[in-house]
C-alpha atoms as a PDB file:
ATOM      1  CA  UNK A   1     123.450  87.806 162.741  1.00  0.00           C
ATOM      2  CA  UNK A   2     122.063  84.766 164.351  1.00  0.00           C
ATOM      3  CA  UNK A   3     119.074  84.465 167.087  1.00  0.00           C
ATOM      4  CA  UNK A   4     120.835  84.804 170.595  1.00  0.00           C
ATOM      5  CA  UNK A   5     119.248  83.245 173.871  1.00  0.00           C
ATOM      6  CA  UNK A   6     120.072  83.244 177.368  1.00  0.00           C
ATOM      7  CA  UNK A   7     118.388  81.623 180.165  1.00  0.00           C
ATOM      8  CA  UNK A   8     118.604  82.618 183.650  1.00  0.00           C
ATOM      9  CA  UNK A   9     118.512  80.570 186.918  1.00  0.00           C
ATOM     10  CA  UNK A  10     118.498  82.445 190.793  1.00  0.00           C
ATOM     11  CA  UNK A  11     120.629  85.183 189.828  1.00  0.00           C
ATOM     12  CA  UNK A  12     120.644  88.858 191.004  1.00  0.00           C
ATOM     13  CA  UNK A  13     118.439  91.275 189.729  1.00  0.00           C
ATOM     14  CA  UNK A  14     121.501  93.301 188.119  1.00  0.00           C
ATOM     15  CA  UNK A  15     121.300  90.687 185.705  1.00  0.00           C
ATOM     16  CA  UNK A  16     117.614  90.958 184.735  1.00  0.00           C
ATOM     17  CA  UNK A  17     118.633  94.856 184.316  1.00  0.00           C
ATOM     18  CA  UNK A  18     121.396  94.521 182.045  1.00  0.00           C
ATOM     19  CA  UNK A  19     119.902  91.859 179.752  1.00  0.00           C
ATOM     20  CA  UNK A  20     116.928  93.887 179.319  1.00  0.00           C
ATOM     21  CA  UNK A  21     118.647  96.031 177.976  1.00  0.00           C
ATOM     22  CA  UNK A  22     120.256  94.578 175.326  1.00  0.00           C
ATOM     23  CA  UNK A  23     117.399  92.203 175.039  1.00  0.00           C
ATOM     24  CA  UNK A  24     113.826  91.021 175.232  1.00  0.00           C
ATOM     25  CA  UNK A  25     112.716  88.793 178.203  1.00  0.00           C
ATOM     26  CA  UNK A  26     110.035  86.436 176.367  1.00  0.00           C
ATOM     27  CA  UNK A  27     109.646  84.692 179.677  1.00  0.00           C
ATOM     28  CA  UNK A  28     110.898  85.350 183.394  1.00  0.00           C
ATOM     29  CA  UNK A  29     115.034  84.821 182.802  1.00  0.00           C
ATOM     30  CA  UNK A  30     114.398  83.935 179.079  1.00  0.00           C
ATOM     31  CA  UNK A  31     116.326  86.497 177.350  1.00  0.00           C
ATOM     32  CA  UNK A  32     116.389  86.161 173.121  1.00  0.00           C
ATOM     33  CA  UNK A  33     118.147  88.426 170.620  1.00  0.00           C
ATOM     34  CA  UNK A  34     117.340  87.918 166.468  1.00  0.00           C
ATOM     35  CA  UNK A  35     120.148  89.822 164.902  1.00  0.00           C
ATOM     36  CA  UNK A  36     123.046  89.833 167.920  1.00  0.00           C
ATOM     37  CA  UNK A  37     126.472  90.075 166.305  1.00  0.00           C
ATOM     38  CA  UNK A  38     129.230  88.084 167.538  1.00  0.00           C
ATOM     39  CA  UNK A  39     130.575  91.079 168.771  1.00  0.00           C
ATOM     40  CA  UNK A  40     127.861  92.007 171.211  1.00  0.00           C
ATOM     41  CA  UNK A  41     127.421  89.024 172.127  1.00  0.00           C
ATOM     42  CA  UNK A  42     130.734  88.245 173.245  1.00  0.00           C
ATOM     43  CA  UNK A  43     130.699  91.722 175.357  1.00  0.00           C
ATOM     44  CA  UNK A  44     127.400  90.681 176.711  1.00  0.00           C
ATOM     45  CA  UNK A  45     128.656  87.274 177.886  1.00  0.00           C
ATOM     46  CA  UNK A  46     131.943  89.140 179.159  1.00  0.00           C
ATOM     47  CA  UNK A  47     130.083  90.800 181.118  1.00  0.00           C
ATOM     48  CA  UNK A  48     127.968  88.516 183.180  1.00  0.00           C
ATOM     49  CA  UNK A  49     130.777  86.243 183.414  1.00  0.00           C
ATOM     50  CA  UNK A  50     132.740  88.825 185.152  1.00  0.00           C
ATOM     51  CA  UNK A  51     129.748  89.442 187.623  1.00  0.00           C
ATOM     52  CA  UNK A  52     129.427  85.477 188.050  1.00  0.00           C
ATOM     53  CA  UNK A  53     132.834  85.189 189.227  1.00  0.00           C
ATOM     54  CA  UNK A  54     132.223  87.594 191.587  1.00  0.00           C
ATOM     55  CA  UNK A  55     128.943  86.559 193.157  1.00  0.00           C
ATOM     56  CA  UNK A  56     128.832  82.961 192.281  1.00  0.00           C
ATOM     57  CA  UNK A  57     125.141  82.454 192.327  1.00  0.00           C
ATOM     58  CA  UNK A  58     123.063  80.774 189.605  1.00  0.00           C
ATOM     59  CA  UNK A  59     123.288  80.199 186.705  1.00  0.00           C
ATOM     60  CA  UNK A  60     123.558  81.359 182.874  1.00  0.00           C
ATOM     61  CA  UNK A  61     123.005  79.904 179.538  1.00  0.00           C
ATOM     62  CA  UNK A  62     123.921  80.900 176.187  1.00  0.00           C
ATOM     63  CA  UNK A  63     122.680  79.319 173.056  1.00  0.00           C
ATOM     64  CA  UNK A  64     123.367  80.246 169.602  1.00  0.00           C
ATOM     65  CA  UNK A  65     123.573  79.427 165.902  1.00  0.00           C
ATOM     66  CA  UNK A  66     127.137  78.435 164.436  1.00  0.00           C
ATOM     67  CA  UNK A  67     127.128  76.656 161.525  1.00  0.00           C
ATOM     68  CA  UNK A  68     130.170  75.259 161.826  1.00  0.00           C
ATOM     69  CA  UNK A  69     128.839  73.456 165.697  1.00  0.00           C
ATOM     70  CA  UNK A  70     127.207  70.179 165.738  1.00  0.00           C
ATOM     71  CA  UNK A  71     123.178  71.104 165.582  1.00  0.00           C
ATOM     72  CA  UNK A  72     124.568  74.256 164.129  1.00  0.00           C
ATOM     73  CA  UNK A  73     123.998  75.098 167.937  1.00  0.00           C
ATOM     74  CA  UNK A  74     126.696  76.515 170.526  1.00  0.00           C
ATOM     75  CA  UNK A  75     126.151  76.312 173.993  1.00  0.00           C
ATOM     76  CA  UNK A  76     128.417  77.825 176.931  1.00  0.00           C
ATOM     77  CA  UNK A  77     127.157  77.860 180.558  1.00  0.00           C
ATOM     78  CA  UNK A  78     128.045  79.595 183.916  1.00  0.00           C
ATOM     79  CA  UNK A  79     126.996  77.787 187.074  1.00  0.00           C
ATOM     80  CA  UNK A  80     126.246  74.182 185.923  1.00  0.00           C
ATOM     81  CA  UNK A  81     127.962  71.282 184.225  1.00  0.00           C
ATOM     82  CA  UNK A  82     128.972  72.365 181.112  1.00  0.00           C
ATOM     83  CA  UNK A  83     127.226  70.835 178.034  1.00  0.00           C
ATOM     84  CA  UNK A  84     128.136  70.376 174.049  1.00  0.00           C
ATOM     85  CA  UNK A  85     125.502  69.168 171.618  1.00  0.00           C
ATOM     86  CA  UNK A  86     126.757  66.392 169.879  1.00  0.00           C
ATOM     87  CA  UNK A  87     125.581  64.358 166.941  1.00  0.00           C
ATOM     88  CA  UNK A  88     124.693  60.694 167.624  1.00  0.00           C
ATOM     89  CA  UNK A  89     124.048  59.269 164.031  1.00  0.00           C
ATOM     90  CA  UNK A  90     121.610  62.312 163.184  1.00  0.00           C
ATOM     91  CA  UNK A  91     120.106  62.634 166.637  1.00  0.00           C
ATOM     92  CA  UNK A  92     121.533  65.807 168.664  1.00  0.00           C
ATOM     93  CA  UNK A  93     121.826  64.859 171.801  1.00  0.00           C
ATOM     94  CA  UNK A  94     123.565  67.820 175.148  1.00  0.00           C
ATOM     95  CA  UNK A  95     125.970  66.054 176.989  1.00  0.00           C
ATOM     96  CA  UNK A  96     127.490  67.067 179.904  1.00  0.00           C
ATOM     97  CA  UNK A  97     131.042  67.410 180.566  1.00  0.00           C
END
């Protein structure tokens, strides 16, 4: 169960609500998880991308631990270029799509 983060950028309050509580907010729209299964997490980001579609405002973005991911970080985003992390001769680099 790998450390979960989300960051927040100008979105509506209902999202500040709903992450609290599933959540801690270590710093204003910087939400972090340390044991979020991939099953919450998945129904988490389900449902913010369901209220993003709707209301189009902001944005969202996930981080967390795969091993199997370049960095052993995955990254998926709502609201601004996507990104990967990408390994550049052992120096991780984010590029965007």
């Amino acid at each position: 169960m790998p450390l979960t983060i989300i960051v927040t950028r100008d979105v509506q309050d209902r999202y500040r609500g709903f992450l609290t509580s599933v959540m801690l907010e270590i710093s204003p729209g910087v939400y972090v998880a340390s044991d979020m299964t991939a099953g919450v997490r998945g129904r988490v980001w389900g449902v913010v991308c369901d209220w993003w579609e709707t209301l189009r405002q902001g944005s969202l973005t996930l981080v967390w631990r795969d091993t199997a991911a370049a960095g052993h970080l995955r990254i998926e985003t709502l609201g601004s270029p996507p990104k990967t992390i990408v390994d550049a001769d052992g120096a991780l680099l984010v590029k965007r799509k």
